[in-house]
C-alpha atoms as a PDB file:
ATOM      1  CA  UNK A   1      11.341  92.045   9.962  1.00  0.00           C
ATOM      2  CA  UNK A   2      10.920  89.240  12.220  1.00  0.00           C
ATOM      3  CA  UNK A   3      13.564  89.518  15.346  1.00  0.00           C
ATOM      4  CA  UNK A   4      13.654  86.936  18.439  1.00  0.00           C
ATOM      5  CA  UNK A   5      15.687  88.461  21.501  1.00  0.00           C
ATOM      6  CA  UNK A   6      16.500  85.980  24.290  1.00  0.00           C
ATOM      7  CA  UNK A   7      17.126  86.957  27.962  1.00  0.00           C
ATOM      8  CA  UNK A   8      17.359  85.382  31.272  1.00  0.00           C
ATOM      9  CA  UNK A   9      20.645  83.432  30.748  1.00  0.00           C
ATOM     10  CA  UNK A  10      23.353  83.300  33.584  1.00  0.00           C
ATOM     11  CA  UNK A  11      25.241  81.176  35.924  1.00  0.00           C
ATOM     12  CA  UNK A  12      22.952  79.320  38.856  1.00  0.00           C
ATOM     13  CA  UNK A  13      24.584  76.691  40.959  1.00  0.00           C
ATOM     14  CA  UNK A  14      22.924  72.570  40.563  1.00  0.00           C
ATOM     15  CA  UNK A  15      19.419  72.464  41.433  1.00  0.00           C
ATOM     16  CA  UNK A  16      18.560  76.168  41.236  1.00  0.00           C
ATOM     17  CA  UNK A  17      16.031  77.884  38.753  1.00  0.00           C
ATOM     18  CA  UNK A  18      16.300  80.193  36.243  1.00  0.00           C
ATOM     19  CA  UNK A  19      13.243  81.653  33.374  1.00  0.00           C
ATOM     20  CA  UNK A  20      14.289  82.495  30.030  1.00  0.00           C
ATOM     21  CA  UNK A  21      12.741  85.337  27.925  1.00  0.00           C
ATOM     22  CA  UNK A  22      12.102  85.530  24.324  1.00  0.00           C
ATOM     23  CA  UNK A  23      10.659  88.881  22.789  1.00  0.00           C
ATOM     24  CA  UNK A  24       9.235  88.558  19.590  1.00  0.00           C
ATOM     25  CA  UNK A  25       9.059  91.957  17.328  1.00  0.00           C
ATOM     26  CA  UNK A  26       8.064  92.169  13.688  1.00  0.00           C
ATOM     27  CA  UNK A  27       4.848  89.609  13.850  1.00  0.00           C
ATOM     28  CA  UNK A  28       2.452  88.686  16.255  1.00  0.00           C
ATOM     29  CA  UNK A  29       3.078  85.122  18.043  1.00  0.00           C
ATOM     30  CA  UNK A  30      -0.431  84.454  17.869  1.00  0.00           C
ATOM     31  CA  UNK A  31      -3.526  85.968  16.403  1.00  0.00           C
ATOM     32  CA  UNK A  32      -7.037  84.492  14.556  1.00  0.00           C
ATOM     33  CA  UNK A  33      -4.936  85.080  11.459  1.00  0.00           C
ATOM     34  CA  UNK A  34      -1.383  84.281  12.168  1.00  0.00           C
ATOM     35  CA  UNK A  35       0.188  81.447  13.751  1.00  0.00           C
ATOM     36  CA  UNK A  36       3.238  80.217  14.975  1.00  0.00           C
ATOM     37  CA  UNK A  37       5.044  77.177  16.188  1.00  0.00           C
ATOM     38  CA  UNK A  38       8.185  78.478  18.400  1.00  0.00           C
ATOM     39  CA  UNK A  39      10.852  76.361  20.564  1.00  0.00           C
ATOM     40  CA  UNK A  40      13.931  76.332  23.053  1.00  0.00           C
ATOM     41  CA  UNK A  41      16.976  75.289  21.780  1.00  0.00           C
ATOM     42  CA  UNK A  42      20.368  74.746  23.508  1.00  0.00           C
ATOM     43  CA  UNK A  43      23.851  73.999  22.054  1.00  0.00           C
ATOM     44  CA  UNK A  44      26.985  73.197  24.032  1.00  0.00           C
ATOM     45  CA  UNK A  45      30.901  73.329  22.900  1.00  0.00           C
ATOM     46  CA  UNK A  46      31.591  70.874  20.615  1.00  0.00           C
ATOM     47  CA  UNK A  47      28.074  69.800  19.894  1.00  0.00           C
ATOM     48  CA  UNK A  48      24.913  69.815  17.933  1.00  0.00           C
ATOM     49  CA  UNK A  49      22.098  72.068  18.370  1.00  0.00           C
ATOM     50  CA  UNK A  50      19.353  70.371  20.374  1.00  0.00           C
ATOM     51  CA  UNK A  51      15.709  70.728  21.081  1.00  0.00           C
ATOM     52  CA  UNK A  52      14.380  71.373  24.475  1.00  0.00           C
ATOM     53  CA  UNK A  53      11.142  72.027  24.053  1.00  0.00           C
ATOM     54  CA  UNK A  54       8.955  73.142  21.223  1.00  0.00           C
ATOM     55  CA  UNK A  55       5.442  74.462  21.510  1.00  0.00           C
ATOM     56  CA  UNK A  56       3.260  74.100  18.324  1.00  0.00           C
ATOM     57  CA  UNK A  57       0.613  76.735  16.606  1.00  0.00           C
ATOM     58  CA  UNK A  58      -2.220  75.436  19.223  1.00  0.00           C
ATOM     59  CA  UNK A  59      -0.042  75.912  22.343  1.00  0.00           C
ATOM     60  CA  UNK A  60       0.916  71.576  22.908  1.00  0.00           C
ATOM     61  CA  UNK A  61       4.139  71.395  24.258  1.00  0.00           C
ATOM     62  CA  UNK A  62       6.628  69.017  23.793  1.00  0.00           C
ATOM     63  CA  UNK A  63      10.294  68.341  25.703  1.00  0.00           C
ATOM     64  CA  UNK A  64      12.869  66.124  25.141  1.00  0.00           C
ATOM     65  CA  UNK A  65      13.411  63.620  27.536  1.00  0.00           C
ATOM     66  CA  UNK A  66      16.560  64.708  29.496  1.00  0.00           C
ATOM     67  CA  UNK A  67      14.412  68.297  30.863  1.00  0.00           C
ATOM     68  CA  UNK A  68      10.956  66.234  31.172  1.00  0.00           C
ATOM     69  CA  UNK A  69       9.652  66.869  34.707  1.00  0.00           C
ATOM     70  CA  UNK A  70      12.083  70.142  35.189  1.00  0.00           C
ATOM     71  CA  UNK A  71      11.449  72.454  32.598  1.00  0.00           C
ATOM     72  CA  UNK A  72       8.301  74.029  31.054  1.00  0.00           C
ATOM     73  CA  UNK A  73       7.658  76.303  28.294  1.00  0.00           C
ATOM     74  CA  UNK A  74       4.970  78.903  27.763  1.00  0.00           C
ATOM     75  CA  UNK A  75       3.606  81.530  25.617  1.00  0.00           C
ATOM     76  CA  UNK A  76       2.441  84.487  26.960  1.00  0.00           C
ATOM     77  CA  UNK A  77       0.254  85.827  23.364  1.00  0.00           C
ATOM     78  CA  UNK A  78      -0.741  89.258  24.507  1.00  0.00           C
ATOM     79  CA  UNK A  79       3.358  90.787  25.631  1.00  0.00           C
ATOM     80  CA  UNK A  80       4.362  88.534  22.362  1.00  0.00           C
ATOM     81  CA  UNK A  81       6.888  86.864  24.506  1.00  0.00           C
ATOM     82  CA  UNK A  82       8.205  83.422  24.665  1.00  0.00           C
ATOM     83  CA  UNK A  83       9.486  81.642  28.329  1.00  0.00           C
ATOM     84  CA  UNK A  84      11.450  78.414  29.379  1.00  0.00           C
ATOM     85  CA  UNK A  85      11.075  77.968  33.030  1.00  0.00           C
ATOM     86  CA  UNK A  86      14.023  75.844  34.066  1.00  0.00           C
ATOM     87  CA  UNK A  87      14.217  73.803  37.708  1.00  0.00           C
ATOM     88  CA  UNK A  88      16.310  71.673  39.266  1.00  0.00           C
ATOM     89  CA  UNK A  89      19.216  72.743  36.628  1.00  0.00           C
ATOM     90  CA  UNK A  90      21.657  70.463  36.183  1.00  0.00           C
ATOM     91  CA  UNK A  91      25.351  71.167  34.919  1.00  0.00           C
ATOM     92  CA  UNK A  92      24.832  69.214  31.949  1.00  0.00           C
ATOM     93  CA  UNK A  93      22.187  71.713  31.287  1.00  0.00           C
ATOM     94  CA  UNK A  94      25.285  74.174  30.338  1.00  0.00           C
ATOM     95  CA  UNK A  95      24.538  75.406  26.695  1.00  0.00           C
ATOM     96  CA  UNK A  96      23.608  78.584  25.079  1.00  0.00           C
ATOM     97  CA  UNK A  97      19.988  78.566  24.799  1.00  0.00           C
ATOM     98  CA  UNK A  98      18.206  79.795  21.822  1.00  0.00           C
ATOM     99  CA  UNK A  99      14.454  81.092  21.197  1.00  0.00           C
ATOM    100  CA  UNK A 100      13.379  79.661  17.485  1.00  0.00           C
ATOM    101  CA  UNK A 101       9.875  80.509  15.537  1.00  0.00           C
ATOM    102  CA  UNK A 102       8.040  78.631  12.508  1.00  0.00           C
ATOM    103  CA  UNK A 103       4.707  80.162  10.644  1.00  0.00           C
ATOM    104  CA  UNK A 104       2.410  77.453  10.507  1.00  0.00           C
ATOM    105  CA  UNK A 105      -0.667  78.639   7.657  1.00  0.00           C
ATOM    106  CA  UNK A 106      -2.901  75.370   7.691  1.00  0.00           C
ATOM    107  CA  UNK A 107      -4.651  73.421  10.856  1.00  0.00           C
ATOM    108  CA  UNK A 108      -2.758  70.879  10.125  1.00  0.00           C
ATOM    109  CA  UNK A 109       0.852  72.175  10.085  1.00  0.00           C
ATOM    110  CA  UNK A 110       0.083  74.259  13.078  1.00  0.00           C
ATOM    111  CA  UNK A 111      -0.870  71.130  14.823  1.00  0.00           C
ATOM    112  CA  UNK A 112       2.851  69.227  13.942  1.00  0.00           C
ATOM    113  CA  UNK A 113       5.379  68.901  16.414  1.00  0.00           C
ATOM    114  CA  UNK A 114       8.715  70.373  15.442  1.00  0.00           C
ATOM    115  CA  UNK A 115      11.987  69.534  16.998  1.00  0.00           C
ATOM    116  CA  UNK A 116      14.563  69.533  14.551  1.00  0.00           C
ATOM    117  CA  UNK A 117      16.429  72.607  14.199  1.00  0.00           C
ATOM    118  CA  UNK A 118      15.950  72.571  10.674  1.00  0.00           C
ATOM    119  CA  UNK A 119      11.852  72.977  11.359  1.00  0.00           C
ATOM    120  CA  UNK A 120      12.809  76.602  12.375  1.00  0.00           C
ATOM    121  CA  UNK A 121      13.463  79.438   9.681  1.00  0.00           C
ATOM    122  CA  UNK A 122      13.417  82.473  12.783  1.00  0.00           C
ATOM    123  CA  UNK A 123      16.683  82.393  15.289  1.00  0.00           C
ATOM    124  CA  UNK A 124      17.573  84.712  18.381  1.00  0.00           C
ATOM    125  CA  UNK A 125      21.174  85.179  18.973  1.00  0.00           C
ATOM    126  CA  UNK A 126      21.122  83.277  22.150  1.00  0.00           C
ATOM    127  CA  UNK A 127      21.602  83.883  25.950  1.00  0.00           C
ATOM    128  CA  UNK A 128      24.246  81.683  27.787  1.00  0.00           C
ATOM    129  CA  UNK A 129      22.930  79.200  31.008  1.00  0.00           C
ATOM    130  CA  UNK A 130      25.560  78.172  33.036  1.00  0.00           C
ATOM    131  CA  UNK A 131      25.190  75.652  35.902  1.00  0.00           C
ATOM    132  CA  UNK A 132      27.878  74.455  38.428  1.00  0.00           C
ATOM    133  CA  UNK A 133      28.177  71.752  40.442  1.00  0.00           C
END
């Protein structure tokens, strides 16, 4: 069974750092055989769930606008582990932050770019980021 755990939420003050965490158990993130597009969400009080940055099945990254510059995602293959290295936080960064995974079986889905939540079938729970002005 396929289970995303998140860590490396808390509360940092505006402009400080903090690395999220996101072990994978029950598949391998990436192998010859088995691939996987995976992503950072974050969702706030009141709204919608939003990408941050998705990576797809050949390791491309891709951010939204609003963390461009500040945040950076990686994939470390061989502890199966997902990060989101976050500078210069902001307090509209505030949101829980979730890890999310896709299979991708062909070249060519593995090479799409997913952003919508929907794109994702594999959720964490989530770990909470809080920034203060």
């Amino acid at each position: 069974q396929v289970q995303l755990v998140e860590s490396g939420g808390g509360t940092v003050q505006a402009g400080g750092s903090l690395r999220l965490s996101c072990a994978v158990s029950g598949y391998t993130i990436s192998s010859d055989s088995h691939m996987y597009s995976m992503g950072w969400f974050r969702q706030a009080p009141g709204k919608e769930r939003e990408g941050v940055a998705t990576i797809n099945g050949y390791d491309s990254p891709t951010y939204a606008d609003s963390v461009k510059g500040r945040f950076t995602i990686s994939r470390d293959n061989a502890k199966n582990t997902l990060h989101l290295q976050m500078n210069s936080l902001k307090p509209e960064d505030t949101a829980m932050y979730y890890c999310a995974a896709q299979p991708c079986l062909t070249t060519l889905t593995c090479l799409r770019v997913l952003t919508n939540a929907r794109d994702f079938d594999y959720w964490g729970q989530g770990t909470q980021v809080t920034v203060s002005s």
